[in-house]
PDB file of N, CA and C in Angstrom:
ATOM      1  N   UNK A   1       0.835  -1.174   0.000  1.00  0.00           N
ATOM      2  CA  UNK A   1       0.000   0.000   0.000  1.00  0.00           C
ATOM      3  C   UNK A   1       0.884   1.243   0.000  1.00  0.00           C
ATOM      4  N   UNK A   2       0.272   2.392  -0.712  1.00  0.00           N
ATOM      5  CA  UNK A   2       1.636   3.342  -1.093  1.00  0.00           C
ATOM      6  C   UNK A   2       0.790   4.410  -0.303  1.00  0.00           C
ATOM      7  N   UNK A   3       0.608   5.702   0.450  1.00  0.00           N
ATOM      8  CA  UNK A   3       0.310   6.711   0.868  1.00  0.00           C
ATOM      9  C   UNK A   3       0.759   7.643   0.046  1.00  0.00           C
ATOM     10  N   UNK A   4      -0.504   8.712   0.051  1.00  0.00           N
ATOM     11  CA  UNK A   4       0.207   9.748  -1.194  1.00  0.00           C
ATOM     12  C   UNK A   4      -0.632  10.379  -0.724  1.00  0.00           C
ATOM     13  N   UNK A   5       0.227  11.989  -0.613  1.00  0.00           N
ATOM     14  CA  UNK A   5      -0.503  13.292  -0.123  1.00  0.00           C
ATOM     15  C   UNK A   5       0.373  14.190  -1.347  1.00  0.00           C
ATOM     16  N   UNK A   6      -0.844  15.106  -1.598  1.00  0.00           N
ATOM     17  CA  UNK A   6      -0.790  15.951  -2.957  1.00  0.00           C
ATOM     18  C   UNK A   6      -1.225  17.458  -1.775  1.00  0.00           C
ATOM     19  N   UNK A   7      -1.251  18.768  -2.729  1.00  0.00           N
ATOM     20  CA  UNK A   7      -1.782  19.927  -2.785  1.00  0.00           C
ATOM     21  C   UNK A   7      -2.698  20.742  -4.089  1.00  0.00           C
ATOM     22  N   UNK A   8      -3.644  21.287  -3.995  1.00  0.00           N
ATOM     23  CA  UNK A   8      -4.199  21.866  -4.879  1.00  0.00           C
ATOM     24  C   UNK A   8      -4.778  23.174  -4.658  1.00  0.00           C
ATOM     25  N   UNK A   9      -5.079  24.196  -4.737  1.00  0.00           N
ATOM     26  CA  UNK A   9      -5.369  25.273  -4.531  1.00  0.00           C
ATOM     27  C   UNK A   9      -6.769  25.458  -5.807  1.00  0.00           C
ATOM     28  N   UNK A  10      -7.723  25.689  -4.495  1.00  0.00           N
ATOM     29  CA  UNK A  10      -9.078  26.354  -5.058  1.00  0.00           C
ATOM     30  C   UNK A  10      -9.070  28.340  -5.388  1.00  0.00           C
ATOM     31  N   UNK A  11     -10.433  28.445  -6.679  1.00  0.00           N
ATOM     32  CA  UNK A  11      -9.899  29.909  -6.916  1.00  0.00           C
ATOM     33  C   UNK A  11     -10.834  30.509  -5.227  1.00  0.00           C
ATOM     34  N   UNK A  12     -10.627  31.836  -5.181  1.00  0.00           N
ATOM     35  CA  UNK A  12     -11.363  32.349  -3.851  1.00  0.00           C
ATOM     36  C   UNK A  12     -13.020  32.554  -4.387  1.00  0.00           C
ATOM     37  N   UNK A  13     -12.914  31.753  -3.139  1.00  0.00           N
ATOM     38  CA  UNK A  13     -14.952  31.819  -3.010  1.00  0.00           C
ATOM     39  C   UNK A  13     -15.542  30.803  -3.338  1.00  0.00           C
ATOM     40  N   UNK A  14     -14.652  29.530  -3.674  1.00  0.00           N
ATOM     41  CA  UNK A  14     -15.126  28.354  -4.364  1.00  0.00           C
ATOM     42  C   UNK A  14     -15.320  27.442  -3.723  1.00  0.00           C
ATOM     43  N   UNK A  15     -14.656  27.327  -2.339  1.00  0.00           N
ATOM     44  CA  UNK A  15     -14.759  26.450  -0.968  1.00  0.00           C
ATOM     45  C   UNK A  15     -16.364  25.596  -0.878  1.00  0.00           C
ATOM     46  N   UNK A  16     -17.179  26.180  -1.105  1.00  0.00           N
ATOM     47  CA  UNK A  16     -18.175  25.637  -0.591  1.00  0.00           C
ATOM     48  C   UNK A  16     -18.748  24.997  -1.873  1.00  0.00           C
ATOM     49  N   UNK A  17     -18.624  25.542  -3.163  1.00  0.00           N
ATOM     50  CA  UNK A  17     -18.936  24.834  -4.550  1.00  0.00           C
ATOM     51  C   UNK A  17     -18.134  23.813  -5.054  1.00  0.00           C
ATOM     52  N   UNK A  18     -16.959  23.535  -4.372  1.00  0.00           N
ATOM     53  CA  UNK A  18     -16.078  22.407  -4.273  1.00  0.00           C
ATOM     54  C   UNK A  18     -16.336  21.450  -3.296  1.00  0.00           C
ATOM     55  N   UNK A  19     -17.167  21.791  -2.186  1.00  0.00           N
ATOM     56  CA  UNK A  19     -17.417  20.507  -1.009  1.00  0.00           C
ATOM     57  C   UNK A  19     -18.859  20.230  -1.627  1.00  0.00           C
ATOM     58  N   UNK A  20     -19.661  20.913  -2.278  1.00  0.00           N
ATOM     59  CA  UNK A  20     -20.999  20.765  -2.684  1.00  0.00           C
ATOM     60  C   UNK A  20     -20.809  19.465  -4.139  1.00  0.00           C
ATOM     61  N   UNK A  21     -20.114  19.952  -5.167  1.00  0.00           N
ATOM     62  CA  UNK A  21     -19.607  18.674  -5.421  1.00  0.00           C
ATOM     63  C   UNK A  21     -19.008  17.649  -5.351  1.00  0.00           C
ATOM     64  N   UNK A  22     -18.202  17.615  -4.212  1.00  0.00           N
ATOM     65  CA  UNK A  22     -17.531  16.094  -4.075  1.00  0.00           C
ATOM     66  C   UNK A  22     -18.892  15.609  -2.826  1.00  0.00           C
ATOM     67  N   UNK A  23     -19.328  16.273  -2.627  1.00  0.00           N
ATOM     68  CA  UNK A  23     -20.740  15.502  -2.009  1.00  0.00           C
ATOM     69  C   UNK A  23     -21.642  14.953  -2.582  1.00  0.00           C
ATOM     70  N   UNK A  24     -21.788  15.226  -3.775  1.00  0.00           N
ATOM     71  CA  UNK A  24     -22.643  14.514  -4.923  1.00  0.00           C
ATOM     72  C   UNK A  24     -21.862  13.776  -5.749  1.00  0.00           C
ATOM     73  N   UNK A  25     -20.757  13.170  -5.469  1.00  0.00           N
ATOM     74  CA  UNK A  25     -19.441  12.617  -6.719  1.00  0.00           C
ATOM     75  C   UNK A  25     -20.395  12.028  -7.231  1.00  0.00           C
ATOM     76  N   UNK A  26     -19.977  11.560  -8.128  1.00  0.00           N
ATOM     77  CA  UNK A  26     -20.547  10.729  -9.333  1.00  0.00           C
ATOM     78  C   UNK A  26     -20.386   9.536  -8.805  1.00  0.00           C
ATOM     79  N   UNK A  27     -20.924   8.319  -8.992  1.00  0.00           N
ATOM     80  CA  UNK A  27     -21.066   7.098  -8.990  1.00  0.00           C
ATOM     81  C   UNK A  27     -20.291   6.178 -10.015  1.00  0.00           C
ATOM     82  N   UNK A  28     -19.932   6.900 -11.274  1.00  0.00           N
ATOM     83  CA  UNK A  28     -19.009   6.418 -11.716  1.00  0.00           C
ATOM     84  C   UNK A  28     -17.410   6.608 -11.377  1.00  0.00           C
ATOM     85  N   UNK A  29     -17.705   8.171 -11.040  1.00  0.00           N
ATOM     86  CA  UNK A  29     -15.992   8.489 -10.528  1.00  0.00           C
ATOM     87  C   UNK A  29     -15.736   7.725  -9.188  1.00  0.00           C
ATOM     88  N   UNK A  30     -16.570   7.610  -8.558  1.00  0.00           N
ATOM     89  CA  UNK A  30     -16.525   6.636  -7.197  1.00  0.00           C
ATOM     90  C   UNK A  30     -15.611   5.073  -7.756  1.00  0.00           C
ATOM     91  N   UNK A  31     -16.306   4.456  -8.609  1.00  0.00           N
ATOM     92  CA  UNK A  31     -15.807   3.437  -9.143  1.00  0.00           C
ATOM     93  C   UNK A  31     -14.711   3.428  -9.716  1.00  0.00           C
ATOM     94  N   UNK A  32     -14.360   4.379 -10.155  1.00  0.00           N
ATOM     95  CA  UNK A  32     -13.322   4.370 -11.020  1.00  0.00           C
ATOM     96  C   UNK A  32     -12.293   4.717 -10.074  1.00  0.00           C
ATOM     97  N   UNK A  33     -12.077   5.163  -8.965  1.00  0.00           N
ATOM     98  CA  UNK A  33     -11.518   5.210  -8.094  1.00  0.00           C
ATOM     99  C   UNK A  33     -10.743   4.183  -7.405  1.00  0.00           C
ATOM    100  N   UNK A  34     -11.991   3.463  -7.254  1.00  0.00           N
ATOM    101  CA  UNK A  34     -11.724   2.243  -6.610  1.00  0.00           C
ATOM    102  C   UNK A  34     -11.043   1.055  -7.749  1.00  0.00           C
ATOM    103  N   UNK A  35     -11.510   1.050  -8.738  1.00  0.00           N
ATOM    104  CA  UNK A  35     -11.182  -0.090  -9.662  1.00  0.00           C
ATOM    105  C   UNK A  35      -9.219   0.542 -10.243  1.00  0.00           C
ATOM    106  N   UNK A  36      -8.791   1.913  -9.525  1.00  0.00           N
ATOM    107  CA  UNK A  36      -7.480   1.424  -9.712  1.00  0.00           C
ATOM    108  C   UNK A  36      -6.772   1.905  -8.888  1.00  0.00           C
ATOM    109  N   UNK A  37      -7.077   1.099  -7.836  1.00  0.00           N
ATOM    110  CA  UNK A  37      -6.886   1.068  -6.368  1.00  0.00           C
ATOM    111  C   UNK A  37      -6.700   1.982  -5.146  1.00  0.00           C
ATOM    112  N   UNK A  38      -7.657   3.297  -5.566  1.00  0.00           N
ATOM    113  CA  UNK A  38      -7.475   4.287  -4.286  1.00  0.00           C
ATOM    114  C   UNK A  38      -8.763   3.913  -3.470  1.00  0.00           C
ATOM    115  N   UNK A  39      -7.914   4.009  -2.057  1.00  0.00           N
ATOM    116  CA  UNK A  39      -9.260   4.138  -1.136  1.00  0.00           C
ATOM    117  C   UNK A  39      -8.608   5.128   0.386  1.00  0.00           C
ATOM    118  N   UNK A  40      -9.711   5.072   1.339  1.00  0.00           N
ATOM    119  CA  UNK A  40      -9.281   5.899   2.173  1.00  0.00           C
ATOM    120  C   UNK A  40      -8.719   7.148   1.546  1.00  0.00           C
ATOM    121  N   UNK A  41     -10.071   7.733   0.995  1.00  0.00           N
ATOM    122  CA  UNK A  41      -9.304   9.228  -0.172  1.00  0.00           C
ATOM    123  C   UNK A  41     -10.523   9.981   1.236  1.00  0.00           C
ATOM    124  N   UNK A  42      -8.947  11.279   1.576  1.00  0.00           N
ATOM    125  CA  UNK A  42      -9.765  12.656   1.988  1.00  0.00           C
ATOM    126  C   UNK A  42      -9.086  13.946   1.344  1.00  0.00           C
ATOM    127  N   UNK A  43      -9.705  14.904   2.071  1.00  0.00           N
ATOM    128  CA  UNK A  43      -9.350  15.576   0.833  1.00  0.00           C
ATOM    129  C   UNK A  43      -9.806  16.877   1.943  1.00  0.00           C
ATOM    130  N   UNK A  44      -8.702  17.995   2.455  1.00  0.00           N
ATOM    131  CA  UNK A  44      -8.913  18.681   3.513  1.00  0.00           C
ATOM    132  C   UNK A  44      -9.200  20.749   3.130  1.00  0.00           C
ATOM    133  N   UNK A  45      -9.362  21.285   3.354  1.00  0.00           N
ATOM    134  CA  UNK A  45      -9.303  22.487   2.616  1.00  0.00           C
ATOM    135  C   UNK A  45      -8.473  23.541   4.284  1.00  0.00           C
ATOM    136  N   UNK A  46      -7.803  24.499   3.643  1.00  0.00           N
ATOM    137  CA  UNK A  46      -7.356  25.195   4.743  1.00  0.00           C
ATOM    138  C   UNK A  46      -7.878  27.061   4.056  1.00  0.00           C
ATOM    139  N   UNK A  47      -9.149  26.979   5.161  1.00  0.00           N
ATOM    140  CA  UNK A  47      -9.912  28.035   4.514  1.00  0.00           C
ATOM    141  C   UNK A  47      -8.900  29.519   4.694  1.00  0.00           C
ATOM    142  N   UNK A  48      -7.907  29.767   5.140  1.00  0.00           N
ATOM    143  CA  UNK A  48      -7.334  30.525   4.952  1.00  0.00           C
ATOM    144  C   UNK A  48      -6.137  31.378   3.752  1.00  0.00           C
ATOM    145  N   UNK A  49      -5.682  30.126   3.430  1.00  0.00           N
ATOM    146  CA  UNK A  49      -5.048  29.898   1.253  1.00  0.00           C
ATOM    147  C   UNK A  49      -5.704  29.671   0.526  1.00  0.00           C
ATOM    148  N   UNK A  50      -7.192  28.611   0.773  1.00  0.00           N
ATOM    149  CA  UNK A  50      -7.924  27.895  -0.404  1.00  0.00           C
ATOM    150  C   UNK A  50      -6.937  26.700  -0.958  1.00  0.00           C
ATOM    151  N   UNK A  51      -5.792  26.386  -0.411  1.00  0.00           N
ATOM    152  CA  UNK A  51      -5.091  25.379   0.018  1.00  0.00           C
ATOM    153  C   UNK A  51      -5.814  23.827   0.033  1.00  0.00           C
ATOM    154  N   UNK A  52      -5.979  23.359  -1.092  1.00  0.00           N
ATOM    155  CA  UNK A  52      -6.241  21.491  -0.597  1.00  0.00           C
ATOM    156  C   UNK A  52      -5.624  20.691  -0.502  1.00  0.00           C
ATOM    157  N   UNK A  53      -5.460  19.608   0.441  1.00  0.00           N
ATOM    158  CA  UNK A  53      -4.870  18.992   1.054  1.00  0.00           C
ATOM    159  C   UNK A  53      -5.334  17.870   0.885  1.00  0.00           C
ATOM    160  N   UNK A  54      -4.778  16.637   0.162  1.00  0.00           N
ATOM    161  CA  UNK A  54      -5.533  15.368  -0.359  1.00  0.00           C
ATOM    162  C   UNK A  54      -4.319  14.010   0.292  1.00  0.00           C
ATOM    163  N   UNK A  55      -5.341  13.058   0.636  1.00  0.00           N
ATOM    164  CA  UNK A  55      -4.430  12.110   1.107  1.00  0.00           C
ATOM    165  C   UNK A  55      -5.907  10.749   0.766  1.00  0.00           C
ATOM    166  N   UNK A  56      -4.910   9.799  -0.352  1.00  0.00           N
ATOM    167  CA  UNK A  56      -5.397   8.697  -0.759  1.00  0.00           C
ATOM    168  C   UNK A  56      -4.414   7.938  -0.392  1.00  0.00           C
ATOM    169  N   UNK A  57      -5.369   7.063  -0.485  1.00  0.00           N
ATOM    170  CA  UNK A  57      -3.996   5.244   0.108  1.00  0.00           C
ATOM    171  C   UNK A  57      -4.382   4.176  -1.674  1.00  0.00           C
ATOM    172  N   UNK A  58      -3.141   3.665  -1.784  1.00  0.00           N
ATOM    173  CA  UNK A  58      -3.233   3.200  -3.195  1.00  0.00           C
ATOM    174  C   UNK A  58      -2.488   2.038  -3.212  1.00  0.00           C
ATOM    175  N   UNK A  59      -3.056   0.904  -4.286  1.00  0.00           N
ATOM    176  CA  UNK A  59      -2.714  -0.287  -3.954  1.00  0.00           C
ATOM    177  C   UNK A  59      -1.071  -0.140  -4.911  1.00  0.00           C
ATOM    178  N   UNK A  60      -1.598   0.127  -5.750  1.00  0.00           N
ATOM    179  CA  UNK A  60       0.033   0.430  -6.830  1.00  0.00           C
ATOM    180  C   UNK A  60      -0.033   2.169  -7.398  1.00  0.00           C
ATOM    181  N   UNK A  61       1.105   2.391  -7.016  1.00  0.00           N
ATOM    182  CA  UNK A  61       1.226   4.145  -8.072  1.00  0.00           C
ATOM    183  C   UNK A  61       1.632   3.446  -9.080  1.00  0.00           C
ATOM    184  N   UNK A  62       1.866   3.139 -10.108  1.00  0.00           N
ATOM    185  CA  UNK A  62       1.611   3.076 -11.060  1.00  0.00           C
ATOM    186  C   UNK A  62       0.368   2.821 -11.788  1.00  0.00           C
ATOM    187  N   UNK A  63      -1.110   1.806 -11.703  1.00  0.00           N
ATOM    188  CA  UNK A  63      -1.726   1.814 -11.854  1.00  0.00           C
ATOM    189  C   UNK A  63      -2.865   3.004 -11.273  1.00  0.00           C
ATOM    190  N   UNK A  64      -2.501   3.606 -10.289  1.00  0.00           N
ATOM    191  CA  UNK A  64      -3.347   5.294  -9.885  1.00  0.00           C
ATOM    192  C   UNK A  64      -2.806   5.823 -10.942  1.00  0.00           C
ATOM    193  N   UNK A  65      -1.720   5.914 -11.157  1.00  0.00           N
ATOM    194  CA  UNK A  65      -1.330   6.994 -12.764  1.00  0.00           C
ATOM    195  C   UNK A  65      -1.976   6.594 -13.642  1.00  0.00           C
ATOM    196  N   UNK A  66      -2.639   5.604 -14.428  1.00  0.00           N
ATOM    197  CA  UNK A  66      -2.965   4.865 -15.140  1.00  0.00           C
ATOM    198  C   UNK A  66      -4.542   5.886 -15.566  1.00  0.00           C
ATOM    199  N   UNK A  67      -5.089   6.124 -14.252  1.00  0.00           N
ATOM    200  CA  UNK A  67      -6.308   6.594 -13.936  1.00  0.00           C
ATOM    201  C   UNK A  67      -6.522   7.804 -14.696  1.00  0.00           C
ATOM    202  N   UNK A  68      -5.545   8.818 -14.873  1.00  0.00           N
ATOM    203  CA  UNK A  68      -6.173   9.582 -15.013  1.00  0.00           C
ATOM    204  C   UNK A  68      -6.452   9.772 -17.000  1.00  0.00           C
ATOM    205  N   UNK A  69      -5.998   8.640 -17.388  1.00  0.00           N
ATOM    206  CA  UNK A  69      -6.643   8.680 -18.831  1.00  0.00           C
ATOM    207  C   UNK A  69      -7.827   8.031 -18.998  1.00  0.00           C
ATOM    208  N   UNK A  70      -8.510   8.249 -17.831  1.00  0.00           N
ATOM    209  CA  UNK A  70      -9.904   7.315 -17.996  1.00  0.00           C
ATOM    210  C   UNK A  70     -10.909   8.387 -18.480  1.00  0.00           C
ATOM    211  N   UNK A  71     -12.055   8.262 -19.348  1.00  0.00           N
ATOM    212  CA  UNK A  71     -12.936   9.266 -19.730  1.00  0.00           C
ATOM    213  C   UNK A  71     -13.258   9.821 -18.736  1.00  0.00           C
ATOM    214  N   UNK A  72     -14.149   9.187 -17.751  1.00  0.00           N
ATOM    215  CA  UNK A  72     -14.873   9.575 -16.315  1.00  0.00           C
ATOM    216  C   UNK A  72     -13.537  10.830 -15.960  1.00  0.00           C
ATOM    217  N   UNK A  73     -11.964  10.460 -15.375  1.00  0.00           N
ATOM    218  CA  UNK A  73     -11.518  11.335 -14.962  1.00  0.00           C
ATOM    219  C   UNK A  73     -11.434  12.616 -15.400  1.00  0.00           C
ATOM    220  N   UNK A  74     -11.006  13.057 -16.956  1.00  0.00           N
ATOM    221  CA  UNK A  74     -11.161  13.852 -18.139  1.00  0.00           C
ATOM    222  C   UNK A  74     -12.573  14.700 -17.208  1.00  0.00           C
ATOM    223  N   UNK A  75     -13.577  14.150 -17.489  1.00  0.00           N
ATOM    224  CA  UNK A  75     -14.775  14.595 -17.594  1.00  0.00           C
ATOM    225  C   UNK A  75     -14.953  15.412 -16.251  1.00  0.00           C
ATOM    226  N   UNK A  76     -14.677  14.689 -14.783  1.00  0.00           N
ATOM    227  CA  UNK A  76     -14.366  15.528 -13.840  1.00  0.00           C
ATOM    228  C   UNK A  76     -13.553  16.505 -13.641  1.00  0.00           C
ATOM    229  N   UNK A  77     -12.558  16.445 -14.624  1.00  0.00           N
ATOM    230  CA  UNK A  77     -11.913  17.802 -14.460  1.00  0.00           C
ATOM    231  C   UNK A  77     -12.387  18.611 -15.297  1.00  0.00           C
ATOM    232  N   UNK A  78     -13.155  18.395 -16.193  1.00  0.00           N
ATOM    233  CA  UNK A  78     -13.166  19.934 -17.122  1.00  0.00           C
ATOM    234  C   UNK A  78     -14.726  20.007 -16.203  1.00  0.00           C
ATOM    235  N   UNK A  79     -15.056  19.607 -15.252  1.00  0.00           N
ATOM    236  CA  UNK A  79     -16.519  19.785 -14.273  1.00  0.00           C
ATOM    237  C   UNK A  79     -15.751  20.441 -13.290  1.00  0.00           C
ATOM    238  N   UNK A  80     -14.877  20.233 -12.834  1.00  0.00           N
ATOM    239  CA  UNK A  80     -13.892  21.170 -11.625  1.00  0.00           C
ATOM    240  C   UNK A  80     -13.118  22.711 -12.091  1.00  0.00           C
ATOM    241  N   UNK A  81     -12.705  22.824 -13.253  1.00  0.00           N
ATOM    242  CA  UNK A  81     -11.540  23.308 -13.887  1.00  0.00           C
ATOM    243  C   UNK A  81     -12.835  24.725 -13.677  1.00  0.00           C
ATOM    244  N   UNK A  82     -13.533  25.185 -13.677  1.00  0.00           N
ATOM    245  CA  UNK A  82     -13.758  26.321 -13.413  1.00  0.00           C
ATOM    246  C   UNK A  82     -13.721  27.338 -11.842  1.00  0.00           C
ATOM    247  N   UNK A  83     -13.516  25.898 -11.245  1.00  0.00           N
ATOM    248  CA  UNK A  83     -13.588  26.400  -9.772  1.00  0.00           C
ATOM    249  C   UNK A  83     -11.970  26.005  -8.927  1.00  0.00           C
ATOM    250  N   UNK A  84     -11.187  25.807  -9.652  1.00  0.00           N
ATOM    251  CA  UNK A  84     -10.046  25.367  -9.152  1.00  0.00           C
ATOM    252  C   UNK A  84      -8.541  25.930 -10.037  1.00  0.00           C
ATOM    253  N   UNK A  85      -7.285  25.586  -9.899  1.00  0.00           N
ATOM    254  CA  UNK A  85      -6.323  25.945 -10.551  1.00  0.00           C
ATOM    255  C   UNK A  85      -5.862  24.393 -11.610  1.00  0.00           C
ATOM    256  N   UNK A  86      -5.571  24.718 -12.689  1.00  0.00           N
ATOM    257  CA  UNK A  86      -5.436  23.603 -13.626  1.00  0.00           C
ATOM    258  C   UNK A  86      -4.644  23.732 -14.605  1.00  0.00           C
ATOM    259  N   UNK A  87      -4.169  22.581 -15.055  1.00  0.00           N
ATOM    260  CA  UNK A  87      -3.241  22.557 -15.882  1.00  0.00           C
ATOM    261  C   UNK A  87      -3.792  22.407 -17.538  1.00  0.00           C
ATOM    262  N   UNK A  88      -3.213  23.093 -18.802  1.00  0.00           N
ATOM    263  CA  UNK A  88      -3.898  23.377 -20.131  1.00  0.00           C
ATOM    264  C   UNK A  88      -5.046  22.149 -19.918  1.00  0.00           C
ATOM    265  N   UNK A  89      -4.345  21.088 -19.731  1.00  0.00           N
ATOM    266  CA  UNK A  89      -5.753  19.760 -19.771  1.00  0.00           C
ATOM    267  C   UNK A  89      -6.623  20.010 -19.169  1.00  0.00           C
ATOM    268  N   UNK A  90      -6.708  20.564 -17.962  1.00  0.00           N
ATOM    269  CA  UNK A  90      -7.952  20.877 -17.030  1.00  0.00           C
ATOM    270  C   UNK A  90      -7.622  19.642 -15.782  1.00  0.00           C
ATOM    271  N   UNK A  91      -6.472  18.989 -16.180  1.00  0.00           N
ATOM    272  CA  UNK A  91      -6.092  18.925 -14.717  1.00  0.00           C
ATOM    273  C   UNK A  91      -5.512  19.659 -12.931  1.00  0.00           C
ATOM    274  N   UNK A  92      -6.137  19.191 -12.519  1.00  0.00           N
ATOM    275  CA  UNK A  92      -5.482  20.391 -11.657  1.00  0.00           C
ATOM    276  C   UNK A  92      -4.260  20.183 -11.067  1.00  0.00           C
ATOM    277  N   UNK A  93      -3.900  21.254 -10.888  1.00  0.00           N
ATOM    278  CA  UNK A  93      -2.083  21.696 -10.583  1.00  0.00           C
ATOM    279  C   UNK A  93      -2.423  20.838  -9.095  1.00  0.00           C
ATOM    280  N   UNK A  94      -1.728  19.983  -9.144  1.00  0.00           N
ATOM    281  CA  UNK A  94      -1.448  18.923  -7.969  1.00  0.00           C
ATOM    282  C   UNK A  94      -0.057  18.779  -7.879  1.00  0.00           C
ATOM    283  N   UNK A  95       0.723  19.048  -6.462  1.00  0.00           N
ATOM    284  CA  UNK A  95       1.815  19.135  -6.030  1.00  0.00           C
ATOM    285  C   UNK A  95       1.775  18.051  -4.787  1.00  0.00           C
ATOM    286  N   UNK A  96       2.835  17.028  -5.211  1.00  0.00           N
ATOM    287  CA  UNK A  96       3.117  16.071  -4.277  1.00  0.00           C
ATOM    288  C   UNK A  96       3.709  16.829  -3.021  1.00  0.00           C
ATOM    289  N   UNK A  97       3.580  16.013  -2.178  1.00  0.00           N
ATOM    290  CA  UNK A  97       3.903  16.173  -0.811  1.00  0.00           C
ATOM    291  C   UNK A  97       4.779  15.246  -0.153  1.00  0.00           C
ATOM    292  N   UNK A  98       5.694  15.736   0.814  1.00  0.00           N
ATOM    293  CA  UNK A  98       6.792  14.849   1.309  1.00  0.00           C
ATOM    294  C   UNK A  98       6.212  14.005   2.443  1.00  0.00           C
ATOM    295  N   UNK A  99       6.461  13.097   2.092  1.00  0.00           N
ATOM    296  CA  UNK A  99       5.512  12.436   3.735  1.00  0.00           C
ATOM    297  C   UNK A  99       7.231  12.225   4.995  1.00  0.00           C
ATOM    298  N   UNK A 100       6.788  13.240   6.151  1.00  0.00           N
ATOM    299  CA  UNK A 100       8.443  13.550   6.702  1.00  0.00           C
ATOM    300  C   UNK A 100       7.700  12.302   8.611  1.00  0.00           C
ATOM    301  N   UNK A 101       6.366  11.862   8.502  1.00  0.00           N
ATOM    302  CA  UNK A 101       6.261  11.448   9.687  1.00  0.00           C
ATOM    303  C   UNK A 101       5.155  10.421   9.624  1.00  0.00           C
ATOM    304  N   UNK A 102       4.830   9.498   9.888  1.00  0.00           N
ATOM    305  CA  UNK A 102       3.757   8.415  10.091  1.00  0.00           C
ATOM    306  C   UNK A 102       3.558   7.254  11.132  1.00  0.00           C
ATOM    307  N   UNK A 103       2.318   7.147  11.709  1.00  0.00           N
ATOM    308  CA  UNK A 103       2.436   6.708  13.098  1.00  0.00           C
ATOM    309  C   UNK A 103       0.983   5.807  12.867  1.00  0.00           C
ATOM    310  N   UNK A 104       1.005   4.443  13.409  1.00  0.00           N
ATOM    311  CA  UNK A 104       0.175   3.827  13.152  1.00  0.00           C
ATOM    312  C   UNK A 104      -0.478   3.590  14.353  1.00  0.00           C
TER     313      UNK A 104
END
C-alpha cells in the first residue's frame, strides 16, 4: 500500500462549490476510483489559502497513474476546472507532498 498526499489550490470563493460537489461525486468516478486502487481518499481544505490537502492510500502508483486517462476522470476535471487551478488539460495543478512522519 503506497500513501500519497498531494496539494491543490481552489480559486477564492469556491470552498463551498467544491465541497458541494464532491458531495454529490458521481457514482461512476466513485468506481473508477476504486477499480485502480485508491481508497481511504480525503481531501482537507485550509480556509485561509484555499489550500487542498488530499491524502489517498493506493494499492500500486503506477496503476493510480494509469487513472487519469480514464474518460470519467477527463470529464471531472473539465466539471472542476472552473472552480479550481489547472493545468492546459484541465487537470489540476497537484503538487506532491513529502511524507516527513507516520504513526500507526
Amino acid at each position: 500500500m503506497v500513501r500519497k498526499s498531494f496539494k491543490m489550490k481552489l480559486y477564492e470563493g469556491m470552498a463551498e462549490e467544491y465541497e458541494k460537489r464532491h458531495n454529490a461525486l458521481w457514482p461512476e468516478m466513485r468506481d473508477m476510483i476504486h477499480e485502480y486502487g485508491g481508497s481511504n481518499y480525503s481531501i482537507f481544505l485550509d480556509t485561509e489559502t484555499n489550500v487542498l490537502y488530499g491524502y489517498i492510500e493506493l494499492e500500486d502508483a503506477e496503476k493510480w497513474d494509469k487513472s487519469a486517462d480514464t474518460e470519467i476522470c477527463r470529464k471531472w476535471w473539465d466539471f472542476m476546472a472552473d472552480i479550481m487551478e489547472t493545468n492546459p488539460d484541465n487537470s489540476p495543478v497537484s503538487i506532491d507532498l513529502k511524507p516527513v512522519f507516520h504513526l500507526d
